[in-house]
C-alpha atoms as a PDB file:
ATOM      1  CA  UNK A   1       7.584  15.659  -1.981  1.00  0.00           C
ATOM      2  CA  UNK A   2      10.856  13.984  -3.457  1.00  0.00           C
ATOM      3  CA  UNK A   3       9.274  10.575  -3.626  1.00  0.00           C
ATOM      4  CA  UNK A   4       5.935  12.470  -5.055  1.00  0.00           C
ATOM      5  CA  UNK A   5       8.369  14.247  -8.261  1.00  0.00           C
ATOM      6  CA  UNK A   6      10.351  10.366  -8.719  1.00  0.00           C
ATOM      7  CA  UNK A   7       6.720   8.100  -9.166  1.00  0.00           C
ATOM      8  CA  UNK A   8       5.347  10.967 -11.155  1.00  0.00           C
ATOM      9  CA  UNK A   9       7.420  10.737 -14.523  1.00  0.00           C
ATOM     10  CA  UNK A  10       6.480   7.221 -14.705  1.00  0.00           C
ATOM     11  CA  UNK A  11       2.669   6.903 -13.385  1.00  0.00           C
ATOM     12  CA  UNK A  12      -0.918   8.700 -13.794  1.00  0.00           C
ATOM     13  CA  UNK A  13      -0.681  10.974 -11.049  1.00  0.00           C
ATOM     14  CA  UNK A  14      -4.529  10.516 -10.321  1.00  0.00           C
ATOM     15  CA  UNK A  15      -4.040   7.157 -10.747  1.00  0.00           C
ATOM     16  CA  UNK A  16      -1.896   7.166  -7.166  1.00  0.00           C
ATOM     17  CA  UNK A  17      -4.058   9.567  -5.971  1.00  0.00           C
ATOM     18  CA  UNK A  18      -7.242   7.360  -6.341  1.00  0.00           C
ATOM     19  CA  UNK A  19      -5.581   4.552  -4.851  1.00  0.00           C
ATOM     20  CA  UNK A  20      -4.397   6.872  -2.275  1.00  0.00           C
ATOM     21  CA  UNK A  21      -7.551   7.202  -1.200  1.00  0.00           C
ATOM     22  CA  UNK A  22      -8.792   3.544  -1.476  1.00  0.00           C
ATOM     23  CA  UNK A  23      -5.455   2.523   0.713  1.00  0.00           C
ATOM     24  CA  UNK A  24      -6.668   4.959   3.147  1.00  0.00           C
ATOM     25  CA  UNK A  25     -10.360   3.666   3.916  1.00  0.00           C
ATOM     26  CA  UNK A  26      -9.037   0.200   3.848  1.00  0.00           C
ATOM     27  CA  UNK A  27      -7.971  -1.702   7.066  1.00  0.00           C
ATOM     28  CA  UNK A  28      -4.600  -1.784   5.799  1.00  0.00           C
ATOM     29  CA  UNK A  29      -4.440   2.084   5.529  1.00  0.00           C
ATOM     30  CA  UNK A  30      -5.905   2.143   9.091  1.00  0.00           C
ATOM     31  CA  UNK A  31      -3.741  -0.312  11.030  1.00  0.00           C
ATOM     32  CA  UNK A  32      -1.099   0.634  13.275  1.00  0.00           C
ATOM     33  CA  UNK A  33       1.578  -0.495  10.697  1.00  0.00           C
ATOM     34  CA  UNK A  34       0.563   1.432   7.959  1.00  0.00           C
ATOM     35  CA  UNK A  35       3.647   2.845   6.046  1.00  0.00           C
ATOM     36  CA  UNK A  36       3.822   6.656   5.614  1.00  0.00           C
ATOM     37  CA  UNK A  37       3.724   8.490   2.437  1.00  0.00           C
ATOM     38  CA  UNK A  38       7.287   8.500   1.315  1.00  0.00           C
ATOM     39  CA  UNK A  39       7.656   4.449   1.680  1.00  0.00           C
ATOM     40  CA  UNK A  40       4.666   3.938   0.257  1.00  0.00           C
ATOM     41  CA  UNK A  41       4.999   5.875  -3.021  1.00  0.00           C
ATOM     42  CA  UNK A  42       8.843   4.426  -3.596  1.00  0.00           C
ATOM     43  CA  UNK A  43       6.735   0.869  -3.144  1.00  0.00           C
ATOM     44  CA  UNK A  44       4.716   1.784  -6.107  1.00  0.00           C
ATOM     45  CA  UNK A  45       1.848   0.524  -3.078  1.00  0.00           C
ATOM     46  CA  UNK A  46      -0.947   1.456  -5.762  1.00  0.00           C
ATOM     47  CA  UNK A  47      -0.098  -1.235  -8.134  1.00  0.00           C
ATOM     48  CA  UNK A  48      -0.645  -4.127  -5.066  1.00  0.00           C
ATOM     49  CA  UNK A  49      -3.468  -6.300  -5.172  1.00  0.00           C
ATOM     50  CA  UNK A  50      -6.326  -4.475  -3.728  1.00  0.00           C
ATOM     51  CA  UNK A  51      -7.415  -7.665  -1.622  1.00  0.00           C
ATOM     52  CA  UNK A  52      -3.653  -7.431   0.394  1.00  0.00           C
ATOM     53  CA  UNK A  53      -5.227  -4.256   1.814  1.00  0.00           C
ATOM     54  CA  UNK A  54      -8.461  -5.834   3.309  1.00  0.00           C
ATOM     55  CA  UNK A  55      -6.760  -8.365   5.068  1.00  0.00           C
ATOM     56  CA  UNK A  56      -5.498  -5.372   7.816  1.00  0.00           C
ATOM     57  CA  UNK A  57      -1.847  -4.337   5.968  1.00  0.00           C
ATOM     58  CA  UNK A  58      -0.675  -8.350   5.913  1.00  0.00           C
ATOM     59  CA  UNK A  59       1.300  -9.383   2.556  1.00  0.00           C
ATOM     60  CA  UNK A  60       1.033 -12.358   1.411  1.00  0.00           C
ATOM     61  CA  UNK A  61       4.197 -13.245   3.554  1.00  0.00           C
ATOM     62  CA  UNK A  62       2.735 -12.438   6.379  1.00  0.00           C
ATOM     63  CA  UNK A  63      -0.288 -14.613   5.601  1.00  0.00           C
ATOM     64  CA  UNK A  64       2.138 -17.575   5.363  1.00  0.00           C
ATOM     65  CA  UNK A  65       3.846 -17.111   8.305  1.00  0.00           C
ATOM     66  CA  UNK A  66       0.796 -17.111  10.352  1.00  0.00           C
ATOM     67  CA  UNK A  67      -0.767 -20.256   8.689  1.00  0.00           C
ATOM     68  CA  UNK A  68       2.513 -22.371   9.376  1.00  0.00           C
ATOM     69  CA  UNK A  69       2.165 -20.838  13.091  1.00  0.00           C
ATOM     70  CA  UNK A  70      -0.780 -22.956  13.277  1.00  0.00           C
END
């Protein structure tokens, strides 16, 4: 609820909502590491790039770590 009343002042409150709900259905939203509510509203989550979450929760970071794995 606290990080809920500190996004609002500053963002469209359906606008997280709708992203809420596009986080959730991705593969991102459904992996095991998906971050809970609280971090993910602080991390302003519903401004990332939409294609981050369709990659299974892996940042771009992530990506690069795996590719120099490799």
């Amino acid at each position: 609820w606290k990080a809920w009343q500190q996004v609002l002042p500053w963002t469209d409150p359906q606008t997280i909502i709708n992203a809420a709900i596009e986080f959730a259905l991705s593969p991102a939203g459904m992996s095991e590491y998906c971050p809970g509510p609280a971090p993910w509203l602080r991390g302003k989550r519903w401004e990332d790039d939409r294609r981050s979450w369709q990659r299974g929760g892996l940042n771009d970071r992530d990506l690069r770590q795996q590719e120099q794995a490799y």
